[in-house]
Protein backbone atom coordinates (compact mmCIF):
# COMPACT_ATOMS: atom_id res chain seq x y z
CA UNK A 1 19.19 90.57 154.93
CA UNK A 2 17.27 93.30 152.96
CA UNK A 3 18.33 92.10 149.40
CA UNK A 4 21.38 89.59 148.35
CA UNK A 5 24.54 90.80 147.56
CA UNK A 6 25.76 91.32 144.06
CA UNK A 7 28.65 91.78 142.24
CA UNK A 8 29.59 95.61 141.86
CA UNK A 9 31.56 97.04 138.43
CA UNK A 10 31.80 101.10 138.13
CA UNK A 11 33.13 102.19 135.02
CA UNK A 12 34.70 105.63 135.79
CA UNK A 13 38.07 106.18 134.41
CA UNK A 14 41.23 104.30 132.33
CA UNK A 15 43.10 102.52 135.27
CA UNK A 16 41.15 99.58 136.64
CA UNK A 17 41.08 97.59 139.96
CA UNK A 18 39.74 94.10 140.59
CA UNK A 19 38.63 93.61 144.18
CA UNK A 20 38.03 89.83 146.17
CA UNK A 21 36.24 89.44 148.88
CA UNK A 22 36.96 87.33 151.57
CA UNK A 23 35.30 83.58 152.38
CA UNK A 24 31.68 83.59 153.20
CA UNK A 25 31.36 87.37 152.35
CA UNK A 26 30.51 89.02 149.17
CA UNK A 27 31.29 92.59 146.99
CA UNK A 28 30.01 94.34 150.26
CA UNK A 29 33.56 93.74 152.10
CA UNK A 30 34.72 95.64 149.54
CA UNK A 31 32.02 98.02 148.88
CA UNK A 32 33.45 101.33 150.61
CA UNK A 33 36.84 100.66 149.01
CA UNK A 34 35.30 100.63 145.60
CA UNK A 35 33.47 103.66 145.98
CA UNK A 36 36.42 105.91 147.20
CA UNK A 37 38.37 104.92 143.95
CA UNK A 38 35.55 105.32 141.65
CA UNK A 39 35.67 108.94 143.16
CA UNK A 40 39.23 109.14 142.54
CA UNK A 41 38.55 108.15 138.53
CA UNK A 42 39.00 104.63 138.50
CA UNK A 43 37.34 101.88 137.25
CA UNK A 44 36.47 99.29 140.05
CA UNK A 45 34.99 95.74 139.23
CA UNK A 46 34.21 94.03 142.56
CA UNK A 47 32.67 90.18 141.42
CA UNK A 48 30.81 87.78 143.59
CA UNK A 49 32.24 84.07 143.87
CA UNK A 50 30.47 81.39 142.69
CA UNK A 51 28.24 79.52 145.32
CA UNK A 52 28.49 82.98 147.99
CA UNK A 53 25.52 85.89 148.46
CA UNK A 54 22.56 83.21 148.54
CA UNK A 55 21.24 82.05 151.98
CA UNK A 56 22.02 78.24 151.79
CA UNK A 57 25.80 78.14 153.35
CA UNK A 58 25.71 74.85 150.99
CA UNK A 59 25.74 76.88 148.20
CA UNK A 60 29.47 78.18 149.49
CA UNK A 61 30.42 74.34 150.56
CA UNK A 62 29.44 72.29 147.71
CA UNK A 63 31.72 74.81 145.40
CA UNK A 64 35.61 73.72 144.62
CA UNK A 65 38.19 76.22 145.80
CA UNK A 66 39.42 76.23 142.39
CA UNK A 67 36.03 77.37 141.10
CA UNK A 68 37.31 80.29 142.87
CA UNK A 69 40.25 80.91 141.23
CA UNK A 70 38.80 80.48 137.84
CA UNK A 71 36.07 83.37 138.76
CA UNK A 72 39.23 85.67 139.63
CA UNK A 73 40.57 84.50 136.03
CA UNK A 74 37.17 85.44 134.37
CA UNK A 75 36.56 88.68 136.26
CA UNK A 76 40.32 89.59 134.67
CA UNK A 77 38.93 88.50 131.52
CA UNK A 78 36.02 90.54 132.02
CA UNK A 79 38.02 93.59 132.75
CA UNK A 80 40.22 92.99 129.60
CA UNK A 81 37.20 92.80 127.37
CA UNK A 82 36.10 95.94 128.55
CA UNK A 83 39.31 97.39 127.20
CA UNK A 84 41.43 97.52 130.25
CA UNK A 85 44.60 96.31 129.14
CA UNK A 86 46.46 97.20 132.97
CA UNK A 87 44.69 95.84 135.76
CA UNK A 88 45.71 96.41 139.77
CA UNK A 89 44.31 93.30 142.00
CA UNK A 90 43.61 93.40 145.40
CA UNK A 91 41.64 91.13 148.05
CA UNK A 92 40.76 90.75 151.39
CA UNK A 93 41.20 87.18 153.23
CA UNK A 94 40.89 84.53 151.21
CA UNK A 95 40.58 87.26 148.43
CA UNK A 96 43.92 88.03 148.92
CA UNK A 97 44.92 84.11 148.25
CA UNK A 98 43.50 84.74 144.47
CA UNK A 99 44.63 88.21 144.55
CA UNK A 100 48.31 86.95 145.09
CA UNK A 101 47.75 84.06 142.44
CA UNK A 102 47.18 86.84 139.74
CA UNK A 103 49.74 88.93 140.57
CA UNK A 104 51.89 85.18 139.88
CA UNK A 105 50.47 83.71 136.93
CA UNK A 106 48.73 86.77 135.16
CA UNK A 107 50.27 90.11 133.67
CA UNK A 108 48.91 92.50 136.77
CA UNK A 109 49.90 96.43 136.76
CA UNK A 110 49.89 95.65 140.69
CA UNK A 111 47.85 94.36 143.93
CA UNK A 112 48.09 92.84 147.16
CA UNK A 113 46.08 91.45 149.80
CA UNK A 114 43.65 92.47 153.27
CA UNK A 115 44.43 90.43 156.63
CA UNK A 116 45.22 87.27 153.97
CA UNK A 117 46.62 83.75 155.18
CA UNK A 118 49.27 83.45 152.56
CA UNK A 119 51.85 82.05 155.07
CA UNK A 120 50.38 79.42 157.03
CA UNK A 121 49.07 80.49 160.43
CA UNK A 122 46.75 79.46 162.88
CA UNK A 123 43.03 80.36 162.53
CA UNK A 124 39.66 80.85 163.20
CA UNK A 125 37.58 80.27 160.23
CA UNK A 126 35.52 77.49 161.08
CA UNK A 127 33.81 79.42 164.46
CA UNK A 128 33.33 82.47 162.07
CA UNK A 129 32.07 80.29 159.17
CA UNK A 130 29.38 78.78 161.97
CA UNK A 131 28.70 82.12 162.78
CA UNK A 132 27.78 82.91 159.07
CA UNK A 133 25.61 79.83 158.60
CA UNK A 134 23.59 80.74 161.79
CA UNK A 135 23.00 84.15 160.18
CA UNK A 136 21.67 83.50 157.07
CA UNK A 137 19.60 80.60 157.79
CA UNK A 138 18.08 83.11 160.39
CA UNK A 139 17.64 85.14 157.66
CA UNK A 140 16.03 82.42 155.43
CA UNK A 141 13.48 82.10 158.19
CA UNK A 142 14.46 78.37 159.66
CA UNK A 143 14.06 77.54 163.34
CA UNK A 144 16.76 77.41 165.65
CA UNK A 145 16.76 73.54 165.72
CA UNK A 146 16.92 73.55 162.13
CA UNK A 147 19.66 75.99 162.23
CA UNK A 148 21.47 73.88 165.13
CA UNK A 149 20.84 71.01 163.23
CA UNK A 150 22.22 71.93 159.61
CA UNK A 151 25.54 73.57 161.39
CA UNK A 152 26.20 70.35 163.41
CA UNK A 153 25.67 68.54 159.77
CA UNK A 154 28.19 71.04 158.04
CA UNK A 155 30.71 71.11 160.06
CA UNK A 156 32.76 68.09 158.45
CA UNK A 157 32.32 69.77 155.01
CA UNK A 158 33.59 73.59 156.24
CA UNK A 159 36.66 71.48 157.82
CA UNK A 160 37.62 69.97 154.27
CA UNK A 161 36.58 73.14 152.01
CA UNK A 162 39.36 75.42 154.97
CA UNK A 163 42.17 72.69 153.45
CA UNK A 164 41.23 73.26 150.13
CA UNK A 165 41.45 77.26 151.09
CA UNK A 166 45.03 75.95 152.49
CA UNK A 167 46.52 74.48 149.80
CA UNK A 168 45.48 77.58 147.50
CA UNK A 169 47.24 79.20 149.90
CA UNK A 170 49.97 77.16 149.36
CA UNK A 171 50.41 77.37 145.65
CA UNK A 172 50.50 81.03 146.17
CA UNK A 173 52.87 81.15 148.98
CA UNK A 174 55.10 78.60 146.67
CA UNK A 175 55.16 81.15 143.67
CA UNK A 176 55.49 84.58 145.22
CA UNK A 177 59.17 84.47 143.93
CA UNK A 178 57.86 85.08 140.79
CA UNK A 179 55.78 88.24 141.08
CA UNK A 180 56.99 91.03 139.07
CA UNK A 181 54.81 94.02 139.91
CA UNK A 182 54.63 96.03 143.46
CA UNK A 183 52.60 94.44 146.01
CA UNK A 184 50.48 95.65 148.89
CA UNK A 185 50.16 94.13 152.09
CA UNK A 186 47.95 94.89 154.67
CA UNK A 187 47.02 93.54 157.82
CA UNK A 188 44.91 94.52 161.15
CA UNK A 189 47.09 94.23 164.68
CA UNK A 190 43.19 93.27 166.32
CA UNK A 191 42.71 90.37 163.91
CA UNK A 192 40.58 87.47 165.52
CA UNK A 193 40.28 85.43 162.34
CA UNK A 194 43.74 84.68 161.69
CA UNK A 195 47.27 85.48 163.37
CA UNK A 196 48.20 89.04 162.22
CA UNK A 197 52.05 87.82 162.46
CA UNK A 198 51.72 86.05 159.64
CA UNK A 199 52.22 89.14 157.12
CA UNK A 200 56.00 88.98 158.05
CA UNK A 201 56.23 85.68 157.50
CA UNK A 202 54.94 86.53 153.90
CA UNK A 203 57.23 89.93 153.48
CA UNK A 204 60.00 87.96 154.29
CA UNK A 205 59.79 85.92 150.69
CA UNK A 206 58.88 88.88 149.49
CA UNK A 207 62.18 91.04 150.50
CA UNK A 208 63.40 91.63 146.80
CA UNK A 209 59.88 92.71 145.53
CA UNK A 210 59.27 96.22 145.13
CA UNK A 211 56.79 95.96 148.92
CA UNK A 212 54.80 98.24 150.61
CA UNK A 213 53.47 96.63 153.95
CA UNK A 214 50.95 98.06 156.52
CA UNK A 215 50.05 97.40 160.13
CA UNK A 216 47.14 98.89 161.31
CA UNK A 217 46.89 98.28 165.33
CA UNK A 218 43.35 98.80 165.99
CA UNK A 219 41.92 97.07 163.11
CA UNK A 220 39.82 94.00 162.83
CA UNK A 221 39.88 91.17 160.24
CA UNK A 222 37.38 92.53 157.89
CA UNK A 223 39.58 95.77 157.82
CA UNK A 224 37.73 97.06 155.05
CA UNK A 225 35.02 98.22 156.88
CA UNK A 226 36.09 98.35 160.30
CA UNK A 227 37.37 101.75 162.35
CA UNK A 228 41.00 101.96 159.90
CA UNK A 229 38.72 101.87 156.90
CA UNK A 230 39.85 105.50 155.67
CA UNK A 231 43.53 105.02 156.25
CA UNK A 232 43.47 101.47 154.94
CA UNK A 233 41.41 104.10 151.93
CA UNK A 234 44.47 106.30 151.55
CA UNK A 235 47.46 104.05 151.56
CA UNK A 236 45.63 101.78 149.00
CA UNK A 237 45.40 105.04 146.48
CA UNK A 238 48.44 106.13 147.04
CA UNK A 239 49.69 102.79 146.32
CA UNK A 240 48.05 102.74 143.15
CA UNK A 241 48.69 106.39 142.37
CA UNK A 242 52.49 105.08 142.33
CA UNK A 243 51.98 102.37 139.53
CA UNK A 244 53.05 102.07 136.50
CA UNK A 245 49.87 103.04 134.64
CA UNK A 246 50.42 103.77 130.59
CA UNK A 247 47.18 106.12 129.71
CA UNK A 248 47.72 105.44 125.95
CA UNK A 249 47.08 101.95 126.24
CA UNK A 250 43.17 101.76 126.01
């Protein structure tokens, strides 16, 4: 790990964009996607949750899921201060949870979520989590035994912060009724975090939404950089090419 991640804003044109990234990751799942807007003029704000990008996994478990959803509030607040009175919001895994929760309980121009467990499905978070901690205490330069030892001693606390990352779900999957703007789902056919059948579950309650939904069959979970990255690229601008943007407003 060369240098820790942090959070990304380019300031390029009048429409902005708010991008999550997913559980255990940081601005650099979304760092591609960010930069092929900014070269289509907008402005992209890409923000780091609180407790993630150090290399103490702790850090990430000692935080409260709604934490979380308060740093999505203040990035929106961020954006607004800036002048950006219509805001798209869009996020990838768990993300996509807070994405979703926006596009509910805030005034967003549009959005939608990345390979995100809105509709409960079955998972496989934890072994990915593991795989996470092993990586950056490798990075931090501890032994393997202390490595072994600290993801043995974790494990209880990754298994209660995933139900707290359930029950966000939840509340989201409880209010999509009452999202008025489009909304963009996307999800990878090769997904080996979560069960890629779940995005129809979560288009279903979505039927009288104005819904675009996209499959991409040779995608992984982290489908913002994996081999669909361009075409996830595309249908993401043309998306928000289609919005509802008012250019007087700022």
């Amino acid at each position: 790990m060369k240098s820790l991640p942090k959070p990304l804003y380019v300031k390029h044109g009048q429409r902005a964009v708010l991008l999550l990234h997913a559980y255990s990751g940081s601005p650099n799942d979304v760092r591609m996607l960010a930069r092929y807007l900014e070269k289509s003029e907008y402005t992209v704000y890409a923000p780091l949750f609180t407790g993630h990008g150090t290399l103490n996994p702790q850090d990430i478990l000692t935080q409260k899921t709604e934490t979380w959803w308060e740093d999505t509030k203040q990035a929106i607040h961020f954006l607004e201060s800036e002048g950006f009175s219509q805001i798209a919001v869009f996020g990838l895994s768990m993300g996509g949870i807070f994405a979703i929760r926006a596009m509910e309980e805030l005034q967003m121009i549009g959005g939608g979520f990345f390979c995100s467990p809105i509709s409960p499905v079955e998972n496989h978070v934890p072994e990915n989590f593991e795989r996470y901690e092993r990586y950056v205490l490798k990075a931090a330069g501890k032994s393997e035994q202390v490595i072994e030892e600290t993801v043995t001693s974790l494990r209880p606390h990754v298994h209660q912060q995933l139900i707290e990352i359930q029950k966000q779900a939840a509340i989201a999957e409880e209010k999509l009724n009452e999202i008025q703007a489009p909304v963009f789902l996307a999800q990878a056919g090769q997904d080996e975090m979560i069960d890629p059948s779940g995005v129809y579950e979560t288009a279903k309650k979505l039927a009288d939404k104005r819904m675009t939904i996209q499959w991409y069959p040779q995608s992984k979970h982290v489908i913002t950089v994996g081999e669909s990255r361009r075409l996830l690229e595309k249908d993401v601008l043309e998306f928000l090419e289609n919005l509802p943007w008012n250019e007087e407003s700022i």
